[in-house]
C-alpha atoms as a PDB file:
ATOM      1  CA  UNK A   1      -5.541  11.972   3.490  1.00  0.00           C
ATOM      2  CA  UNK A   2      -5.118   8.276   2.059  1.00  0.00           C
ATOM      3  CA  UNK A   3      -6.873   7.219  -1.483  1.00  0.00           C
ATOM      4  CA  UNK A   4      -7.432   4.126  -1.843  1.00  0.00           C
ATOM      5  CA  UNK A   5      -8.932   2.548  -4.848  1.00  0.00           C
ATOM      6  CA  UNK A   6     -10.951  -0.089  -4.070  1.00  0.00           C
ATOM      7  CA  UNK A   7     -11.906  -2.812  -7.039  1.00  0.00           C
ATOM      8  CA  UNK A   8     -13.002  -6.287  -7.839  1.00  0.00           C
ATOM      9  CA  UNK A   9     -14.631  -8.253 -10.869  1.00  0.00           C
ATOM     10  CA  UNK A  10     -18.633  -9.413 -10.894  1.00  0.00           C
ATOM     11  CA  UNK A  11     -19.331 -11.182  -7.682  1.00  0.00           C
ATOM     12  CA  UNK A  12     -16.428 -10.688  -6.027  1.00  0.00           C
ATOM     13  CA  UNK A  13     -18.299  -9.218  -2.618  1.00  0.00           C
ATOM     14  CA  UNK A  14     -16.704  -5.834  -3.305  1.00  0.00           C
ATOM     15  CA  UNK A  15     -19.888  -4.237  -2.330  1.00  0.00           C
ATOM     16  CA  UNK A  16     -19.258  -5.494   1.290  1.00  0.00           C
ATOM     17  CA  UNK A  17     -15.810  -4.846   1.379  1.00  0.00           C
ATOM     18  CA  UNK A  18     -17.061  -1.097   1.234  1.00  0.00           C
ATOM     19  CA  UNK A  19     -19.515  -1.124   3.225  1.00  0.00           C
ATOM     20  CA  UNK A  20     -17.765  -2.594   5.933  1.00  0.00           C
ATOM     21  CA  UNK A  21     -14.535   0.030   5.065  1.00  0.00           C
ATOM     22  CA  UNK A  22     -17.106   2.319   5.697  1.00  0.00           C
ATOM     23  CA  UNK A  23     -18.444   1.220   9.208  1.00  0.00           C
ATOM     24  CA  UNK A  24     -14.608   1.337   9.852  1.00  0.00           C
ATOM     25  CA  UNK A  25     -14.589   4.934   9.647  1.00  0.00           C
ATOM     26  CA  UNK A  26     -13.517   5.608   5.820  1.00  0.00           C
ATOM     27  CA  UNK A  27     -15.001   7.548   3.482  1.00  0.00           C
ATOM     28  CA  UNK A  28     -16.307   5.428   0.616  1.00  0.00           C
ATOM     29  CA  UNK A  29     -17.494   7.714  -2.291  1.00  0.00           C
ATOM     30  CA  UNK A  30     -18.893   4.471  -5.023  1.00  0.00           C
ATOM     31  CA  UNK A  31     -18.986   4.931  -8.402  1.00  0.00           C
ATOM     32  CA  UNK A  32     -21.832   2.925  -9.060  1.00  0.00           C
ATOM     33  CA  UNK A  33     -23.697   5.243  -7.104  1.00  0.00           C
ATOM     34  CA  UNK A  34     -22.515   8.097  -8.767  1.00  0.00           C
ATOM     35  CA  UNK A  35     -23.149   6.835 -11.939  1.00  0.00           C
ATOM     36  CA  UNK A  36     -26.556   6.851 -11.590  1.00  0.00           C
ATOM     37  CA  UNK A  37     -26.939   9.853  -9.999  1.00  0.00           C
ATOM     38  CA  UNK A  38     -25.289  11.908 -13.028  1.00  0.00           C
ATOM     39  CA  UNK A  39     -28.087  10.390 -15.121  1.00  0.00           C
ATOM     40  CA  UNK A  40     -30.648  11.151 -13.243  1.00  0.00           C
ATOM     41  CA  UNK A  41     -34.096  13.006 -14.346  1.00  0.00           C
ATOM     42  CA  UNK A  42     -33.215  16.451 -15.017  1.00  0.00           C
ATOM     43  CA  UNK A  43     -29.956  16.240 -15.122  1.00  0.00           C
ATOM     44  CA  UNK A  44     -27.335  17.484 -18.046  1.00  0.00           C
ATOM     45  CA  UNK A  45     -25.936  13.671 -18.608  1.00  0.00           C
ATOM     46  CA  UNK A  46     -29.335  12.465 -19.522  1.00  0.00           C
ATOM     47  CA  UNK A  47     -29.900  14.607 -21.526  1.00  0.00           C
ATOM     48  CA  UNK A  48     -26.838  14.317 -23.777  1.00  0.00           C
ATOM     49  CA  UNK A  49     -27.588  10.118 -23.198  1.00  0.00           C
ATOM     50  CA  UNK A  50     -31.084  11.080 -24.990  1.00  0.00           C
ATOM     51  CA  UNK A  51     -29.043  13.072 -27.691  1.00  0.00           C
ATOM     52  CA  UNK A  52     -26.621  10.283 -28.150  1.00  0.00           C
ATOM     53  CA  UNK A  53     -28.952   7.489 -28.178  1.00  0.00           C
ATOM     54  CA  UNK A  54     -32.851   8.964 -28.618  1.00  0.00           C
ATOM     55  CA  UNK A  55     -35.519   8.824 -26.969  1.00  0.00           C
ATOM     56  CA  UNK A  56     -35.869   4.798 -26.496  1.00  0.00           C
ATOM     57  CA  UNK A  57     -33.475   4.998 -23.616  1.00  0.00           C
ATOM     58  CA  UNK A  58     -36.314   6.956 -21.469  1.00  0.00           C
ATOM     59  CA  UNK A  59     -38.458   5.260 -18.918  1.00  0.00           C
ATOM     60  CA  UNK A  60     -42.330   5.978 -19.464  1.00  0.00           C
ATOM     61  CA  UNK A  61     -41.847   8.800 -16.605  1.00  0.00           C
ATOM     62  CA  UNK A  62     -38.792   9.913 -18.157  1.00  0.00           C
ATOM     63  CA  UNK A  63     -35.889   8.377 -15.728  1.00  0.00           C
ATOM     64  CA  UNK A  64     -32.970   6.717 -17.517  1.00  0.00           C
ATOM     65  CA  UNK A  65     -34.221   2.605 -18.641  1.00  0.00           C
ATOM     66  CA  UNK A  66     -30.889   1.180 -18.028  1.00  0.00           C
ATOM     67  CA  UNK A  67     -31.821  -2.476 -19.271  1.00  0.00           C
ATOM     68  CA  UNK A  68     -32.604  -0.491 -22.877  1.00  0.00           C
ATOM     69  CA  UNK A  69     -29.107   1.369 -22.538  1.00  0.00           C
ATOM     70  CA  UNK A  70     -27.409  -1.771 -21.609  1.00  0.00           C
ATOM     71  CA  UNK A  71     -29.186  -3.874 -25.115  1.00  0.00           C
ATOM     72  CA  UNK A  72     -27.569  -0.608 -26.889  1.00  0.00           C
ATOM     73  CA  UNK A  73     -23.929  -1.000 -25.741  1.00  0.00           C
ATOM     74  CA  UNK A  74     -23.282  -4.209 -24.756  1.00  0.00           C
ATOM     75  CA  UNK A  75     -21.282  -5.630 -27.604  1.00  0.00           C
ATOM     76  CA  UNK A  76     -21.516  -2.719 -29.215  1.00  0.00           C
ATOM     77  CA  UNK A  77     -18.112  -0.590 -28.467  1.00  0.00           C
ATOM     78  CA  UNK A  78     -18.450   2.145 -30.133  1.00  0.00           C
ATOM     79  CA  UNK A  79     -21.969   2.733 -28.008  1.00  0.00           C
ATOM     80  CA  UNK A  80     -20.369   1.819 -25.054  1.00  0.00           C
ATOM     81  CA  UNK A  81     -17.856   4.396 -25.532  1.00  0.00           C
ATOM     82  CA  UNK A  82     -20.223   6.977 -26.347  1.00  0.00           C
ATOM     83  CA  UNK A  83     -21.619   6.418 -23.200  1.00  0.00           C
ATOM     84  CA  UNK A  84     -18.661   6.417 -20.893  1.00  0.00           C
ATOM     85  CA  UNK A  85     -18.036   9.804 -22.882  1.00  0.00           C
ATOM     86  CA  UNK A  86     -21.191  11.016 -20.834  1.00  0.00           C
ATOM     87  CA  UNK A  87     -20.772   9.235 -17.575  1.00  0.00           C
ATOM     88  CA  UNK A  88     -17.447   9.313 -16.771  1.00  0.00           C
ATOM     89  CA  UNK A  89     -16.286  12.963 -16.640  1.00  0.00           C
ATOM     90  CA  UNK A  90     -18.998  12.954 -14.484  1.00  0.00           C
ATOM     91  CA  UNK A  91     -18.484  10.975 -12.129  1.00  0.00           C
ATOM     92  CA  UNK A  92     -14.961  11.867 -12.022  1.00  0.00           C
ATOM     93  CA  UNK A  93     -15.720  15.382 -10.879  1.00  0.00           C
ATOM     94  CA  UNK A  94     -18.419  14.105  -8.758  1.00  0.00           C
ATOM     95  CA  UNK A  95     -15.994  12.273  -6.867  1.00  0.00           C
ATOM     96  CA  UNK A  96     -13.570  14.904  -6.618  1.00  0.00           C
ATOM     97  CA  UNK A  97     -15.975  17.155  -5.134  1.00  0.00           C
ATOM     98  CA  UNK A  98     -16.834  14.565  -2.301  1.00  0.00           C
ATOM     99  CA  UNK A  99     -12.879  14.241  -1.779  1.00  0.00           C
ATOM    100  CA  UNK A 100     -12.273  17.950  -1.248  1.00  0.00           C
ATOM    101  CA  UNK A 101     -15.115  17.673   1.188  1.00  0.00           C
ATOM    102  CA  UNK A 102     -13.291  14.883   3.510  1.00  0.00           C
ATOM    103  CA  UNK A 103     -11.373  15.749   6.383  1.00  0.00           C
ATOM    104  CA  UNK A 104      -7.287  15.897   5.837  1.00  0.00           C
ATOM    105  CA  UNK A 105      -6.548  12.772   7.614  1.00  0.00           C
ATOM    106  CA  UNK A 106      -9.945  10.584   6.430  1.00  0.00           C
ATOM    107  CA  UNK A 107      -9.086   7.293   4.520  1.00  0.00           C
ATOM    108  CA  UNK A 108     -11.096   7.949   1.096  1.00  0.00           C
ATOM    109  CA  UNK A 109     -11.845   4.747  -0.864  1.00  0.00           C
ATOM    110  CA  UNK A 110     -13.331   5.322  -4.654  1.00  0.00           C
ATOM    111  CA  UNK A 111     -15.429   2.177  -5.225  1.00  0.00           C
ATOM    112  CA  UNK A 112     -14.475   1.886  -8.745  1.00  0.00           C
ATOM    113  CA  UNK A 113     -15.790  -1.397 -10.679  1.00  0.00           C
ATOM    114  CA  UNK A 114     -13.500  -0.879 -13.754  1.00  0.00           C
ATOM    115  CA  UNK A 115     -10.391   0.681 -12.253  1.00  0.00           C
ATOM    116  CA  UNK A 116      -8.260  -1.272 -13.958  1.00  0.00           C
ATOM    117  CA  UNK A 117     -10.263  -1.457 -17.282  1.00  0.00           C
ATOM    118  CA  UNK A 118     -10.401   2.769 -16.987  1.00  0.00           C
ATOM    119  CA  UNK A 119      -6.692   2.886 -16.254  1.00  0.00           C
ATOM    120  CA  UNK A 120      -6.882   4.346 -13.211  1.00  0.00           C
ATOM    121  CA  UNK A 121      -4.657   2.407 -11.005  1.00  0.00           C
ATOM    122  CA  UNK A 122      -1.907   4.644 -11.064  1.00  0.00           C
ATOM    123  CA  UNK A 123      -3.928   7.363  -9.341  1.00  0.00           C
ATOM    124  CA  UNK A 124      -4.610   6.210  -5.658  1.00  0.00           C
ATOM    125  CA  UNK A 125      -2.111   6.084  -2.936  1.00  0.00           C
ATOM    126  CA  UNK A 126      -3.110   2.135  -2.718  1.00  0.00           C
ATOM    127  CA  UNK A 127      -5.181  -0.023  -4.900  1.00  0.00           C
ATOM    128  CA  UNK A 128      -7.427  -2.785  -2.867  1.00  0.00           C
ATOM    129  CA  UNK A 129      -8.269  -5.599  -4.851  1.00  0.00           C
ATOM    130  CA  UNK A 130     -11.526  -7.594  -3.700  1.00  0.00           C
ATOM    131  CA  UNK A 131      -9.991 -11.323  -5.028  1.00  0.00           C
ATOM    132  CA  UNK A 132     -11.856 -14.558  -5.545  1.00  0.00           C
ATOM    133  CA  UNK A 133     -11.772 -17.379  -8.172  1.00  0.00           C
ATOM    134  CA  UNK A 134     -13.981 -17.265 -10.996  1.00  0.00           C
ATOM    135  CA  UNK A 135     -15.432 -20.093 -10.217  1.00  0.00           C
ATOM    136  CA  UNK A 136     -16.818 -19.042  -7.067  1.00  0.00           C
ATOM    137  CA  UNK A 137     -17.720 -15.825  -9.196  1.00  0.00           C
ATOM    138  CA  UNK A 138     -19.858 -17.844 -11.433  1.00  0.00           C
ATOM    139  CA  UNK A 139     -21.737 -19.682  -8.035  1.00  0.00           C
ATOM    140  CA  UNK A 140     -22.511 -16.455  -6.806  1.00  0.00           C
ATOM    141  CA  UNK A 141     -23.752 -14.882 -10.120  1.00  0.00           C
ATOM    142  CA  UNK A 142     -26.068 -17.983 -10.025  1.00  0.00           C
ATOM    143  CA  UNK A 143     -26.747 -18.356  -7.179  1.00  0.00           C
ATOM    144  CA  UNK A 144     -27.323 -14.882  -5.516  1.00  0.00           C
ATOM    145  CA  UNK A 145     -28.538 -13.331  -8.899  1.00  0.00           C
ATOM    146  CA  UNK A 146     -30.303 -16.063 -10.611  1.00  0.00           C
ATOM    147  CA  UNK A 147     -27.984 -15.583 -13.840  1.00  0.00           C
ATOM    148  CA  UNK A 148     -27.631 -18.658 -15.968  1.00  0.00           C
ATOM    149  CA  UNK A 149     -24.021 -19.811 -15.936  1.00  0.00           C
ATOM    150  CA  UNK A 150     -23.266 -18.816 -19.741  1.00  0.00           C
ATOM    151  CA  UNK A 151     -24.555 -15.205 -19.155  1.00  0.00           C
ATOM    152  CA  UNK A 152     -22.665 -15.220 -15.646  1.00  0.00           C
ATOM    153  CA  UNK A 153     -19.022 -15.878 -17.403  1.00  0.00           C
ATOM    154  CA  UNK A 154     -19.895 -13.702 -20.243  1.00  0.00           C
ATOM    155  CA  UNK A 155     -19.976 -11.226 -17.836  1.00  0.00           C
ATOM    156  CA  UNK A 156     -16.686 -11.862 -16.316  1.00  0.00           C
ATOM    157  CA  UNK A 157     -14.966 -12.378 -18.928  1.00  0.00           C
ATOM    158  CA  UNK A 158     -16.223  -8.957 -20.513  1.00  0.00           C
ATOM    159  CA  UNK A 159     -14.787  -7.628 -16.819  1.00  0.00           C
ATOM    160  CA  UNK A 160     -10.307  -7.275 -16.698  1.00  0.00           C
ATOM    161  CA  UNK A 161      -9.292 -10.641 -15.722  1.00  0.00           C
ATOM    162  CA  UNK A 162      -8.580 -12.239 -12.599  1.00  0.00           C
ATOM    163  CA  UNK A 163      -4.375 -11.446 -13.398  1.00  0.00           C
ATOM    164  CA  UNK A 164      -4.950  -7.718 -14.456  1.00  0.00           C
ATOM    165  CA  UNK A 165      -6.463  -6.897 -11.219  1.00  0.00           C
ATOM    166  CA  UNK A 166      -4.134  -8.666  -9.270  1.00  0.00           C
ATOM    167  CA  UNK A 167      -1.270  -7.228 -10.913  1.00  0.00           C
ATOM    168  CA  UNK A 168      -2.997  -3.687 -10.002  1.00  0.00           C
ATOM    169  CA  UNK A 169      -3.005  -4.613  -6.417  1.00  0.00           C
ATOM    170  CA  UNK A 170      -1.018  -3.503  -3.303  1.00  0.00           C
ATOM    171  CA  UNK A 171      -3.357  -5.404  -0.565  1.00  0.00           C
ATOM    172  CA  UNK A 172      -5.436  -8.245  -2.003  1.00  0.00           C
ATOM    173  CA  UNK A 173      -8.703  -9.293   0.105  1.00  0.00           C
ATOM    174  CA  UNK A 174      -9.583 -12.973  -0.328  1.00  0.00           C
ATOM    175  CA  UNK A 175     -13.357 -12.957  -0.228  1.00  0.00           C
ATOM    176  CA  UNK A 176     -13.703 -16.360  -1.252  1.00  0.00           C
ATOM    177  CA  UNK A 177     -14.365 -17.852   2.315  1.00  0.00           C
ATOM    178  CA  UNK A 178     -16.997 -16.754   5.187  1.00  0.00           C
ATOM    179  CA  UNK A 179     -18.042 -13.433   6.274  1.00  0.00           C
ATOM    180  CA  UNK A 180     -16.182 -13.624   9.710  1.00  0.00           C
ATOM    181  CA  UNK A 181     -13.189 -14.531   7.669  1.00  0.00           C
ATOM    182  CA  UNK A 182     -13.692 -11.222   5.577  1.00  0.00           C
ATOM    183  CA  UNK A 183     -13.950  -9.130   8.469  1.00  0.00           C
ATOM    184  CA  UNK A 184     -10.499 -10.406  10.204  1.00  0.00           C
ATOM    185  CA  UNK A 185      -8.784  -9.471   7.132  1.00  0.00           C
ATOM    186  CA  UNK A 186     -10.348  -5.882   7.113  1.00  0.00           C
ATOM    187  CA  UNK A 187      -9.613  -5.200  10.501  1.00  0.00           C
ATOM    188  CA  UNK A 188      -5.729  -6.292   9.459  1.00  0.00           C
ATOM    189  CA  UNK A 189      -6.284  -3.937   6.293  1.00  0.00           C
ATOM    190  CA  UNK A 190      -7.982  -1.071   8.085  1.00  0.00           C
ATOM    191  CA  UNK A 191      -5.367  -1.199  10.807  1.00  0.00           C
ATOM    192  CA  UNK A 192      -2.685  -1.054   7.242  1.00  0.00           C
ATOM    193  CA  UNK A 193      -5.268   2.468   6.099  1.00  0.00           C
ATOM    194  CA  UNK A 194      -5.103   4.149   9.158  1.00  0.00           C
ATOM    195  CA  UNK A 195      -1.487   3.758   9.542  1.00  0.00           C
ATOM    196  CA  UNK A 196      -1.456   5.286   6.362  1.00  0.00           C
ATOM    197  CA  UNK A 197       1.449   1.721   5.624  1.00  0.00           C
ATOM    198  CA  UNK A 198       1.257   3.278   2.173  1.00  0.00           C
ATOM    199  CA  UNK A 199       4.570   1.133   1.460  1.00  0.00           C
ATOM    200  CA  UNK A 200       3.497  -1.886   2.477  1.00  0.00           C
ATOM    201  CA  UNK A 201       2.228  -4.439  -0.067  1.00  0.00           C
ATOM    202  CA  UNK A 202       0.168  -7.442   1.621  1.00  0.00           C
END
């Protein structure tokens, strides 16, 4: 089995980079994903959320109202670490379950936003960094998600910077140009995964 941790900052296109990984053939367990689902109704993690936080963070119909959590924590550290007190145990062993589930000789890739930000680098076979500038960051962000421009680099810049990820990195994806030009690098990096070229930096 190769892990791989994949990551890359706010508009990067990291969500396509794993897709596409996965219509290669690995298996992409995302943390995003996971995140919510550890939080969902009925679940253990929302209810220690509601202890932590009350019952403001609770959708009419009693699902998780993530715009409320996010006016709690963002800026707010100490919230925000409250909250990744819940969450990210959780998704931890989440993940590891999925893992233990994959064949021996699968390429696993952890979708992992905040790898770097978490620490977790150090704990994957390879790290794949999802690279662009931040400007092109901050035309997507406005362009694809209708943020205005001050909110869009407020959010990056909350995000590890551009050098921290890349420092991370043992195969960096350009995603600044098209979509065809994203998928001839992943075939070069998928070809890298599956011959498990675990020493070889690109």
């Amino acid at each position: 089995m190769l892990r791989v941790g994949l990551t890359g900052g706010i508009g990067s296109g990291k969500s396509s980079v794993s897709r596409r990984l996965g219509e290669r053939g690995a298996v992409v367990i995302d943390s995003d994903v996971l995140a919510r689902e550890v939080v969902a109704r009925g679940t253990d993690g929302l209810a220690e959320v509601v202890a932590a936080f009350g019952d403001g963070v609770l959708t009419a119909d009693g699902e998780l109202d993530r715009p409320a959590v996010g006016k709690i924590v963002f800026g707010d550290e100490a919230a925000r670490r409250k909250l990744e007190a819940v969450i990210h145990p959780r998704v931890r062993a989440r993940a590891a379950e999925i893992e233990r589930e994959a064949p021996d000789d699968a390429v696993v890739v952890h979708d992992i936003p905040l790898l770097v930000e978490t620490g977790q680098a150090d704990k994957f076979d390879l790290v794949l960094v999802v690279d662009v500038p931040v400007e092109v960051q901050v035309e997507r962000l406005t362009t694809q998600r209708g943020m205005a421009e001050d909110e869009a680099r407020r959010r990056i810049a909350s995000q590890a910077s551009r050098e921290d990820r890349l420092a991370a990195a043992d195969v960096v994806i350009d995603n600044a140009g098209s979509l065809d030009d994203l998928d001839r690098r992943l075939d070069e990096v998928w070809e890298q995964l599956t011959g498990h070229g675990s020493d070889t930096k690109a």
